[in-house]
C-alpha atoms as a PDB file:
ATOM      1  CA  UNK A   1      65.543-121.632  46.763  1.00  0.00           C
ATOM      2  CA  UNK A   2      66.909-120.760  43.410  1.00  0.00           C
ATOM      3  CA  UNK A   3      70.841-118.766  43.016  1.00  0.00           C
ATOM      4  CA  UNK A   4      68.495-115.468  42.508  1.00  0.00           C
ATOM      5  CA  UNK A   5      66.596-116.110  45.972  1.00  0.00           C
ATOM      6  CA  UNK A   6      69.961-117.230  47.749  1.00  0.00           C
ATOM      7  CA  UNK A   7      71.644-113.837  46.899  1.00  0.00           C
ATOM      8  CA  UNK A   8      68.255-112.262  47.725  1.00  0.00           C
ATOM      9  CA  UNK A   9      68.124-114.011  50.945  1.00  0.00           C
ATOM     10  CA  UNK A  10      71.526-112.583  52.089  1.00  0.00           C
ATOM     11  CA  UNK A  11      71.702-109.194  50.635  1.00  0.00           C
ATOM     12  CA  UNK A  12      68.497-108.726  53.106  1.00  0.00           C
ATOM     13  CA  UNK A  13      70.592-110.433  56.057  1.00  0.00           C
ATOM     14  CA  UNK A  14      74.421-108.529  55.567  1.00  0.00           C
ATOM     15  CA  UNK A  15      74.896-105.163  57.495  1.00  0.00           C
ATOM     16  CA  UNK A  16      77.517-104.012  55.303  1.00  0.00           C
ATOM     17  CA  UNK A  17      78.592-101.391  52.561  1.00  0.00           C
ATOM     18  CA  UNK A  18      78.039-104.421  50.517  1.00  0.00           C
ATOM     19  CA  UNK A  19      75.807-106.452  50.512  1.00  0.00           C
ATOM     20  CA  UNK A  20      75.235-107.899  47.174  1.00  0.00           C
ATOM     21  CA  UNK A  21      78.364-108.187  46.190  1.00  0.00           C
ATOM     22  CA  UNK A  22      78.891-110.017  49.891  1.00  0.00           C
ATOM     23  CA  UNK A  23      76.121-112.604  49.012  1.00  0.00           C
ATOM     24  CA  UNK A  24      77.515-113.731  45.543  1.00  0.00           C
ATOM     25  CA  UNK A  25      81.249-114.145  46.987  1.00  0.00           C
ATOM     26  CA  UNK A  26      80.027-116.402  50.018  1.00  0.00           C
ATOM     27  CA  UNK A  27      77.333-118.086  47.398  1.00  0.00           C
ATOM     28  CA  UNK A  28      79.923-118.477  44.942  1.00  0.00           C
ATOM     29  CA  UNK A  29      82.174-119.800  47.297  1.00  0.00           C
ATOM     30  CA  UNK A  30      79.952-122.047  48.885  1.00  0.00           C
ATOM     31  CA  UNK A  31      79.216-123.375  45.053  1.00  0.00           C
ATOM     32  CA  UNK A  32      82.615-123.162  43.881  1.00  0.00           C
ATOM     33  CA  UNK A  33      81.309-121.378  40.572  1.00  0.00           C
ATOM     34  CA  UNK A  34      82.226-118.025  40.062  1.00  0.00           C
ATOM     35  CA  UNK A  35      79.962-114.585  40.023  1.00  0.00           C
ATOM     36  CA  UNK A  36      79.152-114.697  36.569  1.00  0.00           C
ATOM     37  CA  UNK A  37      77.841-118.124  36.527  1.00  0.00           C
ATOM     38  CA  UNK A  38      75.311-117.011  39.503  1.00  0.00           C
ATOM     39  CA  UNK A  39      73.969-114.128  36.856  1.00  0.00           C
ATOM     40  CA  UNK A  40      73.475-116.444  34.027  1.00  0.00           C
ATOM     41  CA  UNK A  41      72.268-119.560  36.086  1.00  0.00           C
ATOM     42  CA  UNK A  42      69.965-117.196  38.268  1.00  0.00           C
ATOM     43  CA  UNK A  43      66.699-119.585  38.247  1.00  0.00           C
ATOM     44  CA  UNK A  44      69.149-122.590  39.198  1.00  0.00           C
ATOM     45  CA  UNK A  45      68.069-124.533  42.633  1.00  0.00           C
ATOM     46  CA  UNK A  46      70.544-124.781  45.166  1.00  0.00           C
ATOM     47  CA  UNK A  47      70.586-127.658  46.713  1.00  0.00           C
ATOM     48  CA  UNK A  48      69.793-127.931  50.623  1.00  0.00           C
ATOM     49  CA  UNK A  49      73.075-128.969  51.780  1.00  0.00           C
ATOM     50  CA  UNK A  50      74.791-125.966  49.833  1.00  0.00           C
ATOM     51  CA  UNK A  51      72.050-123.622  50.836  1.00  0.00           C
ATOM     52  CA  UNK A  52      72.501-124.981  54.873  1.00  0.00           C
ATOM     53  CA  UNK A  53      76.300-123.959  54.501  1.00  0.00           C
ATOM     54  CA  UNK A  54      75.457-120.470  52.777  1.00  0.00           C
ATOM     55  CA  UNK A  55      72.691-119.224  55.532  1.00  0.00           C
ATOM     56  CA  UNK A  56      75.399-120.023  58.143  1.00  0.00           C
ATOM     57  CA  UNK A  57      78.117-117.974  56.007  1.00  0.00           C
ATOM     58  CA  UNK A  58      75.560-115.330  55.879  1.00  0.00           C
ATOM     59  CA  UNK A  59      74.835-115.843  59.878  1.00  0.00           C
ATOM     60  CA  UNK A  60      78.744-115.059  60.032  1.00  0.00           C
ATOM     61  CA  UNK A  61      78.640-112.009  57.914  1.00  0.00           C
ATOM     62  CA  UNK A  62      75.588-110.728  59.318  1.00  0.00           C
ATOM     63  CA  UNK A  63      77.768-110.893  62.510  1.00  0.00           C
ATOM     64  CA  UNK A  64      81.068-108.938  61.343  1.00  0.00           C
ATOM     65  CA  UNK A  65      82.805-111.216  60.783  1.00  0.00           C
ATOM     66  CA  UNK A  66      85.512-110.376  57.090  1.00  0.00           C
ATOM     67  CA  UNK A  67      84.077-112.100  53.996  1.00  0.00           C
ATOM     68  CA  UNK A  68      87.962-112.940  53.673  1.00  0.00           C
ATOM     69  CA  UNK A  69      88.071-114.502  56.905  1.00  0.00           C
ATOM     70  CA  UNK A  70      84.460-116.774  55.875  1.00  0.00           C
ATOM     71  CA  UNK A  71      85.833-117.812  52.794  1.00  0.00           C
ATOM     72  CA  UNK A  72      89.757-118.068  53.625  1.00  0.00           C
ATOM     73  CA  UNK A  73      90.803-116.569  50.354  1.00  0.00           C
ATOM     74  CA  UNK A  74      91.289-112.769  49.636  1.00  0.00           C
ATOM     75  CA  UNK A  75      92.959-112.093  46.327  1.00  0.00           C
ATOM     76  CA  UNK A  76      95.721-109.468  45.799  1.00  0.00           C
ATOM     77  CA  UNK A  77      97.947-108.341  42.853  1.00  0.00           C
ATOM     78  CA  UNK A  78      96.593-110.664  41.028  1.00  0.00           C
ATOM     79  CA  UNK A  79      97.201-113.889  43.177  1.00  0.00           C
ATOM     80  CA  UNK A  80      95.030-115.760  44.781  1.00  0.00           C
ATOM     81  CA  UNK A  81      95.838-115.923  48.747  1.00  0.00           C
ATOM     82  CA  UNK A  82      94.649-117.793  51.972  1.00  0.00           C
ATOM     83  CA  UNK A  83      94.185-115.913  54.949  1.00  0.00           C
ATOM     84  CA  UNK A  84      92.697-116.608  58.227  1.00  0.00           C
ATOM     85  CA  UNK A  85      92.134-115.190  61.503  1.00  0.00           C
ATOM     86  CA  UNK A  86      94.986-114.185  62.819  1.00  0.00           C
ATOM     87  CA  UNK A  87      96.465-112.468  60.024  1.00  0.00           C
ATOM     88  CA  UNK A  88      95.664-109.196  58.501  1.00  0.00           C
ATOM     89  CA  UNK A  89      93.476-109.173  55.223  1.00  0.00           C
ATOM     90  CA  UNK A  90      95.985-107.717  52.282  1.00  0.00           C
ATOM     91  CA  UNK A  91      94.424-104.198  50.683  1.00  0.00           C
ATOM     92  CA  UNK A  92      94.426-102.861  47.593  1.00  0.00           C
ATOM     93  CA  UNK A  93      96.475-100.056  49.085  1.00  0.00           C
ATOM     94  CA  UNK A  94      99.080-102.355  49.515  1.00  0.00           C
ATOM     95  CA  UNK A  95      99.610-103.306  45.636  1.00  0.00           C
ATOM     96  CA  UNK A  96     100.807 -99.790  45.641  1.00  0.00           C
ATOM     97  CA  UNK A  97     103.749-100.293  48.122  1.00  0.00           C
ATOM     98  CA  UNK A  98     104.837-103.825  46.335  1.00  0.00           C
ATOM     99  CA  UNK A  99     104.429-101.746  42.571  1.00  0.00           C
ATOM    100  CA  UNK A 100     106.557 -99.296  44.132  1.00  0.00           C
ATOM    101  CA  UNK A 101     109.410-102.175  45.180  1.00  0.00           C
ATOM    102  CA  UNK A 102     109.185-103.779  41.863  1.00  0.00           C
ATOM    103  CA  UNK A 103     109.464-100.679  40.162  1.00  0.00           C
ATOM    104  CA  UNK A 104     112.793 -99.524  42.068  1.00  0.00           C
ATOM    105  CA  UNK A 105     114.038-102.912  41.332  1.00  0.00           C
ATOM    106  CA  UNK A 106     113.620-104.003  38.335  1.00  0.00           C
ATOM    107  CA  UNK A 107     117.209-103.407  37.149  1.00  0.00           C
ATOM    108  CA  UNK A 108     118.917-105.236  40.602  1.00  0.00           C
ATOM    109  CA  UNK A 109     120.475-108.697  39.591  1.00  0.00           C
ATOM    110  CA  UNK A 110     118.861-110.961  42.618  1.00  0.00           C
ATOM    111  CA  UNK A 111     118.210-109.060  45.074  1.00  0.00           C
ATOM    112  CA  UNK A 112     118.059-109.504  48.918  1.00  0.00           C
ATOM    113  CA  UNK A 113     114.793-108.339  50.284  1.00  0.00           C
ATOM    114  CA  UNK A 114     113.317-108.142  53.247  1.00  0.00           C
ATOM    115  CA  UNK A 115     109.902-108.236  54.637  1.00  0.00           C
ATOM    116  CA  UNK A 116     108.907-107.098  58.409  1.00  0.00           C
ATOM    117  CA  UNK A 117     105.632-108.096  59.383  1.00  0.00           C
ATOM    118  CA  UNK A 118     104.944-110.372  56.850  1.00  0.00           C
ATOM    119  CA  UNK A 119     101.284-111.132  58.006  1.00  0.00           C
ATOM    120  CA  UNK A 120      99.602-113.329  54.935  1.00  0.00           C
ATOM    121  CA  UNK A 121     102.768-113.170  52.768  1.00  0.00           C
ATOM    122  CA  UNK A 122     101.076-110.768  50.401  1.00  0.00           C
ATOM    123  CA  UNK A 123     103.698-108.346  49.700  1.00  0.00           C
ATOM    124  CA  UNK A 124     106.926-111.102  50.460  1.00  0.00           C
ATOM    125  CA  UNK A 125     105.005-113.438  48.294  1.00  0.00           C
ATOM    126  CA  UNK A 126     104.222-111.287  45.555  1.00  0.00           C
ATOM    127  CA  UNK A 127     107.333-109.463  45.471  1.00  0.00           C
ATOM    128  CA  UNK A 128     108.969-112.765  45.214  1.00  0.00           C
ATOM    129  CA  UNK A 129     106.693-113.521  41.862  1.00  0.00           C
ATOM    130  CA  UNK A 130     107.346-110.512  40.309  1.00  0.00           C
ATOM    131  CA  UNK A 131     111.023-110.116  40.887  1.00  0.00           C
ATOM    132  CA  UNK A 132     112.964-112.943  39.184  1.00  0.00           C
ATOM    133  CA  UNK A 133     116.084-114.377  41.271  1.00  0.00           C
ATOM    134  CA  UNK A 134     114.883-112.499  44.121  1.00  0.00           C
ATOM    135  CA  UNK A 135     115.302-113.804  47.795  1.00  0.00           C
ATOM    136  CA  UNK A 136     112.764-112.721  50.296  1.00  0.00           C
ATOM    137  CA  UNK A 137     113.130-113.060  53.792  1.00  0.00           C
ATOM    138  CA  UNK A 138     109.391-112.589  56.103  1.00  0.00           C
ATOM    139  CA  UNK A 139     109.685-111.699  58.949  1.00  0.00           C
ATOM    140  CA  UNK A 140     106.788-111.951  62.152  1.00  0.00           C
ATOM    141  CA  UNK A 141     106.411-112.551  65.803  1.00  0.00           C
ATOM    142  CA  UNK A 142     103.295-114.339  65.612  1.00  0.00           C
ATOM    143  CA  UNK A 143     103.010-118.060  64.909  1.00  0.00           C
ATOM    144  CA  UNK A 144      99.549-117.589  62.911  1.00  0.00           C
ATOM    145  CA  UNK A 145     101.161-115.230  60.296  1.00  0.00           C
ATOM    146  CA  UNK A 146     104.457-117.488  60.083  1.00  0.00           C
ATOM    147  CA  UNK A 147     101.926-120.408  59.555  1.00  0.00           C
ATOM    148  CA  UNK A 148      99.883-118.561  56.763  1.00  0.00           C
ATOM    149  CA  UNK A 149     102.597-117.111  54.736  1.00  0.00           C
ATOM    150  CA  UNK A 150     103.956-120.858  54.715  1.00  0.00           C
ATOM    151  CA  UNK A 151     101.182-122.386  53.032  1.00  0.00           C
ATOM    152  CA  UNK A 152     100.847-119.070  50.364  1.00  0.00           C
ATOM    153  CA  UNK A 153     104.460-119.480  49.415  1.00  0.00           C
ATOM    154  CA  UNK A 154     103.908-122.849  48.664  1.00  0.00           C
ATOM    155  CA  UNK A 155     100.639-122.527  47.152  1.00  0.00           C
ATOM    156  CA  UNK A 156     102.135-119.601  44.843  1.00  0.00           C
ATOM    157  CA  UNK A 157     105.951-121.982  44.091  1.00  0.00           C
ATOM    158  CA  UNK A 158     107.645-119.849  45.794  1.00  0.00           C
ATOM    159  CA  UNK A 159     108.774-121.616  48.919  1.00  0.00           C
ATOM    160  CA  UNK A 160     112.580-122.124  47.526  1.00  0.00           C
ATOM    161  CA  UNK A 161     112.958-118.537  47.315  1.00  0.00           C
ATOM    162  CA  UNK A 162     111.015-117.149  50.369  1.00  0.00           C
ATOM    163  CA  UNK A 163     112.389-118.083  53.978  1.00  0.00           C
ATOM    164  CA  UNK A 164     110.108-117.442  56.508  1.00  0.00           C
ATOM    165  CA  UNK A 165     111.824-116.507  59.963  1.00  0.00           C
ATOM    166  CA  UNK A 166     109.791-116.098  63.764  1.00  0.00           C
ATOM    167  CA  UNK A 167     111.705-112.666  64.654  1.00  0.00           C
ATOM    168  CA  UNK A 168     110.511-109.612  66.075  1.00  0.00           C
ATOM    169  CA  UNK A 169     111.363-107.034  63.798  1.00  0.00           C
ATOM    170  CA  UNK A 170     115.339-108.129  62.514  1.00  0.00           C
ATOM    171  CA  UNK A 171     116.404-110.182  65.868  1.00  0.00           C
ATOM    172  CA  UNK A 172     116.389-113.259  64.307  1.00  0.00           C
ATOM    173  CA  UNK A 173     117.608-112.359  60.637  1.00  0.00           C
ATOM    174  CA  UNK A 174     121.166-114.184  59.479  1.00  0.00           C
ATOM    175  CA  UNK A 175     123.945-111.457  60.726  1.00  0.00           C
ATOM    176  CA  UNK A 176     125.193-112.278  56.951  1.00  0.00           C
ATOM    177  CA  UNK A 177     122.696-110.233  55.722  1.00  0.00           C
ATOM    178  CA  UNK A 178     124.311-107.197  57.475  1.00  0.00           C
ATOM    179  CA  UNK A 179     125.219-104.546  54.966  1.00  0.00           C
ATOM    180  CA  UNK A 180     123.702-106.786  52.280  1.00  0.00           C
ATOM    181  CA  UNK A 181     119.814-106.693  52.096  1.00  0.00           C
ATOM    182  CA  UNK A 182     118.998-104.504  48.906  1.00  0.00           C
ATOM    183  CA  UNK A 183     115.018-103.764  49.953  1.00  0.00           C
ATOM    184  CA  UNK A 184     113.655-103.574  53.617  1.00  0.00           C
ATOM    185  CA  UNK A 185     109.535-103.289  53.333  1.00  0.00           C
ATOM    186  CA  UNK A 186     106.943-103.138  55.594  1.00  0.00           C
ATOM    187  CA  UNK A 187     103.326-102.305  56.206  1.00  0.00           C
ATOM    188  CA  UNK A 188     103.839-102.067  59.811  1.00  0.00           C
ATOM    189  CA  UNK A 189     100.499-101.979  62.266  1.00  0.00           C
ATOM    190  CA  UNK A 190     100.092 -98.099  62.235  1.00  0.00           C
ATOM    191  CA  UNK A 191      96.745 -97.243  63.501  1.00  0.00           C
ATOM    192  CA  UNK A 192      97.074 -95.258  67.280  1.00  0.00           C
ATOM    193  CA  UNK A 193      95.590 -97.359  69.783  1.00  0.00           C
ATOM    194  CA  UNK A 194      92.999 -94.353  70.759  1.00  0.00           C
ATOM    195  CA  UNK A 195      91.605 -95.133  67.099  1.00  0.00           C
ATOM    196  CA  UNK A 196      91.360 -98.511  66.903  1.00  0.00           C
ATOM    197  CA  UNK A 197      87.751 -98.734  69.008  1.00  0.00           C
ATOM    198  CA  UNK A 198      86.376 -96.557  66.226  1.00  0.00           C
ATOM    199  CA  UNK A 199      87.416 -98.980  62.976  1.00  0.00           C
ATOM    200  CA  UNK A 200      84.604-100.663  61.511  1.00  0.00           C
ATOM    201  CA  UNK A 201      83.209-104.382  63.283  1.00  0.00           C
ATOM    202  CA  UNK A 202      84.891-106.444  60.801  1.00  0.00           C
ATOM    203  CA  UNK A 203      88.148-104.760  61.364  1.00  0.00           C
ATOM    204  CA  UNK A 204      88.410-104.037  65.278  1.00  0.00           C
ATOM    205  CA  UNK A 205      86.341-106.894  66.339  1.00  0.00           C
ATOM    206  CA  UNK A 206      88.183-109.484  64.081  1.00  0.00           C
ATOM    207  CA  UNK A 207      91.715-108.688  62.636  1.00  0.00           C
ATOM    208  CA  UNK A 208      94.340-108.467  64.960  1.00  0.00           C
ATOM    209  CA  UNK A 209      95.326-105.983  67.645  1.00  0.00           C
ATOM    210  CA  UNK A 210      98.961-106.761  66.992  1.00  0.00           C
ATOM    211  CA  UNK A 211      98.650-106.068  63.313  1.00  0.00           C
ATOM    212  CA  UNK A 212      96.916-102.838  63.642  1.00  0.00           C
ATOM    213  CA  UNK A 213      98.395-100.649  66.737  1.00  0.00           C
ATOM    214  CA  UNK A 214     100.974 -98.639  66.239  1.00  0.00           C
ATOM    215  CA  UNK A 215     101.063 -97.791  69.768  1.00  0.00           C
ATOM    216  CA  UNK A 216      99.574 -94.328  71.399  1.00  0.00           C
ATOM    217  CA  UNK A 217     101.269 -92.112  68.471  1.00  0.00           C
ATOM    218  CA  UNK A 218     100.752 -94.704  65.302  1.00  0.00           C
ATOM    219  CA  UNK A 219     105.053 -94.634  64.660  1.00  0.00           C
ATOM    220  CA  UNK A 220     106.503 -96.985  67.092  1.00  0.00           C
ATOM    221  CA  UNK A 221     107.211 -99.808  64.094  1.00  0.00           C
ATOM    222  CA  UNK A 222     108.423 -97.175  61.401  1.00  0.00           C
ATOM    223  CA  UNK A 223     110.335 -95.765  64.449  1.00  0.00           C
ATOM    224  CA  UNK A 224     112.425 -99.274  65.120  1.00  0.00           C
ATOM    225  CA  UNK A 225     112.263-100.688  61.636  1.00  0.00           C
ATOM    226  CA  UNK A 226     114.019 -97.573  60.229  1.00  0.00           C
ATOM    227  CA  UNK A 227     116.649 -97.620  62.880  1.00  0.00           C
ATOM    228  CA  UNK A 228     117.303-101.296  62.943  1.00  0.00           C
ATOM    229  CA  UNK A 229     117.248-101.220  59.082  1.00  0.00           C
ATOM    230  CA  UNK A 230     120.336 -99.106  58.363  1.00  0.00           C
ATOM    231  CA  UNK A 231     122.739-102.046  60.330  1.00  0.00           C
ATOM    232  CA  UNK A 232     121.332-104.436  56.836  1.00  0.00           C
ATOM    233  CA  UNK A 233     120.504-102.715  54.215  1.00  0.00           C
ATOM    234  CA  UNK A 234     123.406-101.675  51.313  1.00  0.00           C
ATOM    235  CA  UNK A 235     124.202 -98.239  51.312  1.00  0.00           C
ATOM    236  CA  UNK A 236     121.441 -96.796  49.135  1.00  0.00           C
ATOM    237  CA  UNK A 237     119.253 -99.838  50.106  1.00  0.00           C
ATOM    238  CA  UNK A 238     115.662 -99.543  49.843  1.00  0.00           C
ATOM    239  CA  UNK A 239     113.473 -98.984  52.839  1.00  0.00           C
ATOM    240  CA  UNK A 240     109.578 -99.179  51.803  1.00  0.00           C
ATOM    241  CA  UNK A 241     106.492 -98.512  54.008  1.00  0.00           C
ATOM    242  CA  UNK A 242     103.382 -98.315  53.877  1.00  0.00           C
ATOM    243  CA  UNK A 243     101.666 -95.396  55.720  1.00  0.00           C
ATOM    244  CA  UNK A 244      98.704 -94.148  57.862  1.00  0.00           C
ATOM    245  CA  UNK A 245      97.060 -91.180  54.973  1.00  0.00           C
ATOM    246  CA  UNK A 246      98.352 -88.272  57.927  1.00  0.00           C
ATOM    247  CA  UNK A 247     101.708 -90.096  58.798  1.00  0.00           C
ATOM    248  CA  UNK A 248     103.855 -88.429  56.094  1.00  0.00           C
ATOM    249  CA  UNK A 249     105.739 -85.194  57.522  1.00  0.00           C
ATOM    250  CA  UNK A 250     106.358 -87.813  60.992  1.00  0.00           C
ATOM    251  CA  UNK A 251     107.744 -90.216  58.500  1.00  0.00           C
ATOM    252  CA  UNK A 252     109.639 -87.547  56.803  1.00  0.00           C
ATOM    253  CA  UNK A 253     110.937 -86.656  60.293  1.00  0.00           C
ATOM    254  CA  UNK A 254     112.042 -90.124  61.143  1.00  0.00           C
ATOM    255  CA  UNK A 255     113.675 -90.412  58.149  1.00  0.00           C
ATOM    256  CA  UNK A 256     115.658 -87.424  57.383  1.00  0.00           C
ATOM    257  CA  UNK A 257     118.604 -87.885  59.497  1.00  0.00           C
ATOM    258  CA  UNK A 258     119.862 -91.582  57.608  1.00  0.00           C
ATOM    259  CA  UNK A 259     118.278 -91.831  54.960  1.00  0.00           C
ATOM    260  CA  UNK A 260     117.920 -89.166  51.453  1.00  0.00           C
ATOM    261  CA  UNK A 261     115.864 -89.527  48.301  1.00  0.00           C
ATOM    262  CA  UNK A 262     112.795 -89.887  50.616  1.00  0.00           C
ATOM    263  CA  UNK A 263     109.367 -90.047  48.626  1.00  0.00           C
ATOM    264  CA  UNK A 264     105.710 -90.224  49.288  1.00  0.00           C
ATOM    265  CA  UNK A 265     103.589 -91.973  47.059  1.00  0.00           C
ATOM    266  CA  UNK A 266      99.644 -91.357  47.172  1.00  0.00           C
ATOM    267  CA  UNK A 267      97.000 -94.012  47.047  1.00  0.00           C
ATOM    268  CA  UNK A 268      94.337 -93.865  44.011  1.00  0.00           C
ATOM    269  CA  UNK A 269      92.032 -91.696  46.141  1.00  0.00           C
ATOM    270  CA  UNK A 270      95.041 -88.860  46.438  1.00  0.00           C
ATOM    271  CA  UNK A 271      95.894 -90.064  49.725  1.00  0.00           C
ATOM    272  CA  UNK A 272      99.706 -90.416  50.811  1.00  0.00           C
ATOM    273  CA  UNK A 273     100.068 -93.803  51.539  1.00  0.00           C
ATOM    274  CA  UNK A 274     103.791 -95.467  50.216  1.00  0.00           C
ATOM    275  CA  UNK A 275     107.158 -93.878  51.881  1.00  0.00           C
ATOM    276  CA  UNK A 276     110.594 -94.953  50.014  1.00  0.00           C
ATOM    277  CA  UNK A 277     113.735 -93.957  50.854  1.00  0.00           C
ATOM    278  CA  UNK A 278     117.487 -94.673  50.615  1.00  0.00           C
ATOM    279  CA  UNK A 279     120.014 -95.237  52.827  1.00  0.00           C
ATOM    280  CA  UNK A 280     122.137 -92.761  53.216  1.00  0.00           C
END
């Protein structure tokens, strides 16, 4: 079967949105050449071992399960990440919440930020890359996520400046840091649980429950983070978050009482989708 066949082959096997572009990521994976090479080398045999390992990516696929998830690699800002089960794939969404960090502090002389729900590392990781002298501390309950974002930070040389912590929410973060954290962010699992059973297969069947529910009303994270957040952060600290497209005006409401300069940020299809604010 030649490269053209192979992506043939799957494209007619994938039940998804994509299917083509599906096939040449798990081919291309599976080859270790990249989706350009598979266009010019088209008519190129694959050989039977290769092609054994692609049909049961495909199998996988075909199944629901995240291409991310097949190939343990999703790429984000730029930066190449592992990810397994366990952890939630990083979006393109989510650039938008780290641009927005590095954007509000570009001008802080190493600063102190912190990351709740850390998941992958995506946003500590990258916000650690982007930010020189910063110190990043990521933050999750879950052993898989504290696992992941381990090997990304030091896959990425960043491991001497991002400490990875087992907390739920800020229990287990230094009591130094009190009053002294310049950015608290967080893309916090904000789906309502009444929603979840209606996400697509490869997202409720395969990424975690703990990293999407927000609980019955979607705000039970933004409610605790922002509460917890104002015994860290600096006056006029940072508090980022990403949000559910219809969670603004109960953000808004969370927020108003401690915190002012409070912003909403929409995604590239005109959705709101970043909160910032500042500590009052």
């Amino acid at each position: 079967m030649t490269i053209f066949e192979a992506i043939k082959y799957g494209i007619e096997n994938i039940n998804s949105d994509t299917p083509q572009l599906d096939a040449e990521v798990l081919l291309g994976h599976v080859l270790n050449k990249d989706r350009i090479y598979l266009i010019i080398n088209r008519n190129q045999e694959v050989e039977e071992e290769n092609l054994d390992k692609y049909k049961e990516f495909i199998e996988r696929r075909k199944k629901g399960e995240p291409v991310a998830y097949i190939t343990n690699s999703r790429e984000f800002y730029s930066y190449e990440f592992y990810v397994e089960k366990g952890v939630l794939i990083p979006r393109p969404d989510t650039e938008i919440l780290v641009e927005e960090v590095i954007k509000r502090t570009k001008n802080l002389e190493s600063p102190v930020i912190v990351d709740v729900g850390c998941g992958s590392g995506a946003i500590s990781i990258t916000l650690a890359k982007e930010i020189k002298n910063s110190k990043v501390y990521a933050l999750d309950i879950m052993d898989t996520p504290i696992k992941v974002t381990s090997i990304n930070a030091k896959k990425l040389g960043v491991d001497d400046r991002v400490e990875i912590i087992k907390s739920d929410v800020f229990s287990n973060l230094p009591d130094n840091l009190k009053n002294n954290v310049d950015v608290i962010v967080s893309n916090p699992p904000y789906i309502r649980n009444e929603v979840i059973p209606t996400l697509m297969v490869d997202v409720k069947d395969y990424e975690p429950f703990e990293a999407l529910s927000g609980g019955d009303d979607g705000l039970i994270f933004y409610k605790k983070i922002a509460k917890e957040a104002l015994e860290y952060l600096k006056k006029d600290g940072l508090l980022a978050f990403e949000i559910g497209y219809d969670q603004r005006e109960d953000l808004f409401k969370i927020l108003k009482d401690n915190y002012k300069d409070i912003e909403c940020i929409k995604d590239l299809a005109g959705l709101d989708r970043v909160i910032v604010a500042r500590r009052g």
